[in-house]
Protein backbone atom coordinates (compact mmCIF):
# COMPACT_ATOMS: atom_id res chain seq x y z
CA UNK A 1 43.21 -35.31 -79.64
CA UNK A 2 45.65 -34.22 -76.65
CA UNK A 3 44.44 -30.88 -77.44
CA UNK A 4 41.22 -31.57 -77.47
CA UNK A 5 41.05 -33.23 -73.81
CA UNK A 6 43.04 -30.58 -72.62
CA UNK A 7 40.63 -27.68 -73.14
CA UNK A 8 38.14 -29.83 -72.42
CA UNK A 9 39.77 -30.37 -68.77
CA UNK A 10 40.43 -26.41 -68.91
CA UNK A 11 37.04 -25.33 -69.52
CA UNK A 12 35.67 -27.72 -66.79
CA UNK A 13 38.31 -27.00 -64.27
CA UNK A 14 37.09 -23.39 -65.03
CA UNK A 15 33.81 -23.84 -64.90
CA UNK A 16 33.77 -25.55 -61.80
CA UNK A 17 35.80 -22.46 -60.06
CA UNK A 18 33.41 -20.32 -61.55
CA UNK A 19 30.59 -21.94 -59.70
CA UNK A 20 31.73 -21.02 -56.07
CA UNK A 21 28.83 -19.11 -54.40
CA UNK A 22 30.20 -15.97 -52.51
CA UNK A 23 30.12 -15.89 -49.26
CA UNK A 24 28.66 -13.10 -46.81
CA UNK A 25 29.51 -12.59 -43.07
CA UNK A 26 26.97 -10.73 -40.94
CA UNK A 27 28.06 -9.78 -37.70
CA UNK A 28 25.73 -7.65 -35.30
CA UNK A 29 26.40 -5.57 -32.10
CA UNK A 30 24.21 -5.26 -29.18
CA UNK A 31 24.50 -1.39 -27.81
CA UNK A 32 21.94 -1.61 -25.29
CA UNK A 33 22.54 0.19 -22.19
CA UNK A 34 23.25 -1.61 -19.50
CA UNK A 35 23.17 -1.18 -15.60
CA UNK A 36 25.16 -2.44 -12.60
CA UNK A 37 24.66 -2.42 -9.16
CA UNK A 38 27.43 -1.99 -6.74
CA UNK A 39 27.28 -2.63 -2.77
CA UNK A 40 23.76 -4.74 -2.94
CA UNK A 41 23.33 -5.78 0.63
CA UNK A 42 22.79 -9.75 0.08
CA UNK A 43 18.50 -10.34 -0.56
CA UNK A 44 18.06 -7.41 -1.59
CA UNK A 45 15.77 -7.60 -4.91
CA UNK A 46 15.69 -5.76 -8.16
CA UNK A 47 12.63 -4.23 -10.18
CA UNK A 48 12.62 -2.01 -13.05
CA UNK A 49 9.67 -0.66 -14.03
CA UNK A 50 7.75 -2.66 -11.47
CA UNK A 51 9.01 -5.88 -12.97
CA UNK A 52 11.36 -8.37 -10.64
CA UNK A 53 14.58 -9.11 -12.04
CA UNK A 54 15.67 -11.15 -9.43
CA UNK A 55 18.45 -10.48 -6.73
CA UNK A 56 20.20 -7.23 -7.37
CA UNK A 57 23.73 -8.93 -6.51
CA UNK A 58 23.67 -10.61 -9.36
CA UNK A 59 24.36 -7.90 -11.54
CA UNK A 60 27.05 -6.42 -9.45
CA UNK A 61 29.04 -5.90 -13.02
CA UNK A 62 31.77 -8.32 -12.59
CA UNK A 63 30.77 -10.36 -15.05
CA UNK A 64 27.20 -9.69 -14.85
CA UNK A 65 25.32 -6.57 -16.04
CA UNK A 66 21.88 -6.16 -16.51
CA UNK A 67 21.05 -5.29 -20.61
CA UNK A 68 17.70 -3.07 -21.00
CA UNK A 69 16.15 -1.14 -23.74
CA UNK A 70 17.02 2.85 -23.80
CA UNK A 71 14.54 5.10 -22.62
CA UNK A 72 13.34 6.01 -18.69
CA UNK A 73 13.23 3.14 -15.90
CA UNK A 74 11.87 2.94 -12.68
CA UNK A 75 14.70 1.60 -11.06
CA UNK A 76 13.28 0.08 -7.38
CA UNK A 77 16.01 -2.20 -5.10
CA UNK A 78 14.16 -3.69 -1.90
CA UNK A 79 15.33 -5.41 1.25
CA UNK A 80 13.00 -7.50 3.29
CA UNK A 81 10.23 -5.70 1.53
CA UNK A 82 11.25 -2.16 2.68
CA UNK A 83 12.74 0.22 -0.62
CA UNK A 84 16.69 0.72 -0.03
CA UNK A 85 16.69 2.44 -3.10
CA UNK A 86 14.08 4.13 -5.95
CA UNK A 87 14.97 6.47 -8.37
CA UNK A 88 14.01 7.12 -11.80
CA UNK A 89 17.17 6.88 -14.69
CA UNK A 90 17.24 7.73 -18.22
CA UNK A 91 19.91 5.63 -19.93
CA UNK A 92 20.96 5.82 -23.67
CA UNK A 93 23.99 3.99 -24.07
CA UNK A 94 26.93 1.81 -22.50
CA UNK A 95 27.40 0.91 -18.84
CA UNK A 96 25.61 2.82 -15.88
CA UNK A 97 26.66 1.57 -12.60
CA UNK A 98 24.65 2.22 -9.64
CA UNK A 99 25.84 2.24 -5.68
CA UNK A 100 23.80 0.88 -2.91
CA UNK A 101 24.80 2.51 0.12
């Protein structure tokens, strides 16, 4: 009878271990290129590609960069509605800083 319960125990105990779903971590990694904009006078404004993405200070790099698809941007930066600085940047991968002068 002792015998009896104990396999009994075993083969539940087993079974029960045996049911443990595995588990799966996924872990992804955003490699956009990103852009950062040192010396921005204070007001000056950002566009790329024609569209405002806000004050260009804010993405001075420290801790604040700005994360955009790869490719070719317009990249426009105006002051009181006057351009300071246009130019037109292919970025692929990691961090491109830009100066304002």
């Amino acid at each position: 009878m002792k015998k009896i319960i104990f396999f009994s125990l075993l083969t539940l105990i087993l079974f029960l271990c045996s049911c443990s779903m595995p588990t799966t971590t996924v872990r992804t990694v955003d490699d956009r290129p990103t852009l950062a904009f040192k010396g921005a006078p204070e007001g000056a404004l950002l566009y790329i590609d024609s569209l405002s993405m806000g004050p260009a200070g804010q993405y001075n790099g420290e801790p604040t960069v700005l994360t955009i698809e790869p490719g070719t941007h317009t990249v426009r930066v105006t002051l009181n509605n006057e351009t300071i600085y246009e130019q037109r940047i292919f970025v692929e991968s990691s961090l491109k800083i830009i100066t304002l002068r």
